[in-house]
Protein backbone atom coordinates (compact mmCIF):
# COMPACT_ATOMS: atom_id res chain seq x y z
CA UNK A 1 -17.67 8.83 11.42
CA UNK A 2 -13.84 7.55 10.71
CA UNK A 3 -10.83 9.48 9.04
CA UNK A 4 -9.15 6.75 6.76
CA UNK A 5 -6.64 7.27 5.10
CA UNK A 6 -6.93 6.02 1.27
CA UNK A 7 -3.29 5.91 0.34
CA UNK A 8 -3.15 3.17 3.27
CA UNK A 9 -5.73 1.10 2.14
CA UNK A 10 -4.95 1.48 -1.65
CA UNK A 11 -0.79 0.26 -0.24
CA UNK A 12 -2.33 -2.45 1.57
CA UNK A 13 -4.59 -4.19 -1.32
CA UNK A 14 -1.85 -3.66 -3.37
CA UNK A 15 0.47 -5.60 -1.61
CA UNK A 16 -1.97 -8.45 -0.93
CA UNK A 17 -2.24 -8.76 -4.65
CA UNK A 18 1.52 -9.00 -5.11
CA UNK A 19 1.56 -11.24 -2.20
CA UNK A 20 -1.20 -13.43 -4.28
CA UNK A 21 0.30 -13.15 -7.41
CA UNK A 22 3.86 -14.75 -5.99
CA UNK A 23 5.27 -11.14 -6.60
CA UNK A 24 7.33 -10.89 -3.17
CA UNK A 25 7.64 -12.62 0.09
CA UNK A 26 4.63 -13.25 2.37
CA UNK A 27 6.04 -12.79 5.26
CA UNK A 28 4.56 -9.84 7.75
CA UNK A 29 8.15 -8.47 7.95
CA UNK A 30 8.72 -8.10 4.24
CA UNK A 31 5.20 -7.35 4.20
CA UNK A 32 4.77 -4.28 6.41
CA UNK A 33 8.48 -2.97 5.22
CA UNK A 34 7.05 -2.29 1.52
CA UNK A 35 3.84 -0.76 2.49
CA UNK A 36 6.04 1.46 5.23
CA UNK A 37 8.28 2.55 2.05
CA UNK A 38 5.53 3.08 -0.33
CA UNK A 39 3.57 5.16 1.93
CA UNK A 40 6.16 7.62 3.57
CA UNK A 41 7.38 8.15 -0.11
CA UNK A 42 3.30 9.26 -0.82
CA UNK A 43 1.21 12.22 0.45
CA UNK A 44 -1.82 11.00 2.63
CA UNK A 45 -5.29 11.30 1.08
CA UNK A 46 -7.58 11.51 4.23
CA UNK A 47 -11.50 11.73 3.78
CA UNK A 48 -14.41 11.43 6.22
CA UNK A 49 -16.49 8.09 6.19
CA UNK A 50 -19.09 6.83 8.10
CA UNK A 51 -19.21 3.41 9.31
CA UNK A 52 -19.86 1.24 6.44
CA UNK A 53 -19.28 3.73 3.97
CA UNK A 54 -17.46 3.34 0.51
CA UNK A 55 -14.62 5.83 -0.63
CA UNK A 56 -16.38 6.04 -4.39
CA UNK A 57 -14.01 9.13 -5.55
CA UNK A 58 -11.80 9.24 -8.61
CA UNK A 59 -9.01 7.22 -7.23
CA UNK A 60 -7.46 6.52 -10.85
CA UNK A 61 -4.81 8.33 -10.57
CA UNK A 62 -4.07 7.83 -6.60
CA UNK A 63 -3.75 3.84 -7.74
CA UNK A 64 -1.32 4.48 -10.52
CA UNK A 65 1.13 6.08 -7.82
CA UNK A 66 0.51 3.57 -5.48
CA UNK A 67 1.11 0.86 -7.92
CA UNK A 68 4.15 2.53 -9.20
CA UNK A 69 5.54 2.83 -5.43
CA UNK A 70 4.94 -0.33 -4.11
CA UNK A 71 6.98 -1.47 -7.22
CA UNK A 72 9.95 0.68 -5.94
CA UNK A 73 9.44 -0.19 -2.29
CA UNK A 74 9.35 -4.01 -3.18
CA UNK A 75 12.99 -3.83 -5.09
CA UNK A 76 14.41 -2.14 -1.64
CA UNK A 77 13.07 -4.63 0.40
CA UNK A 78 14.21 -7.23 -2.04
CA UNK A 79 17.72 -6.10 -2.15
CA UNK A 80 17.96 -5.05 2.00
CA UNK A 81 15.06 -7.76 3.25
CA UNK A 82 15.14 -8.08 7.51
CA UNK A 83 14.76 -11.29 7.35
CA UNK A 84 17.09 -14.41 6.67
């Protein structure tokens, strides 16, 4: 059995797909900094798994706040990025 938290996985695959989709830089700086942002500015939504097992709740809402954060996150990093 595994605690996982599914804010942190919902942050992460968002940020992949911006990352895809050209939407911000790919590098692992920029990278962690927005999903760091998004999720301290989120509540964590822990459930128990076993290994294997798919989280197959009603995450609708859960995404729309995670989309809606990593949006915010990725303008501060934009503006204040630790990188050259």
């Amino acid at each position: 059995m595994h605690l996982v938290n599914v804010m942190e996985q919902l942050i992460i695959n968002i940020v992949e797909d911006m990352i895809a989709e050209g939407k911000m830089c790919t590098c692992a700086r920029c990278k962690l900094d927005v999903a760091a942002i998004a999720l301290n500015n989120l509540p964590p939504v822990y459930v128990v798994t076993t290994e294997g097992e798919s989280i197959k709740s009603n995450m609708s809402q859960y995404r729309v706040d995670a989309l809606r954060m990593v949006s915010r996150a990725m303008e501060v990093v934009r503006k204040l990025p630790h990188h050259q």
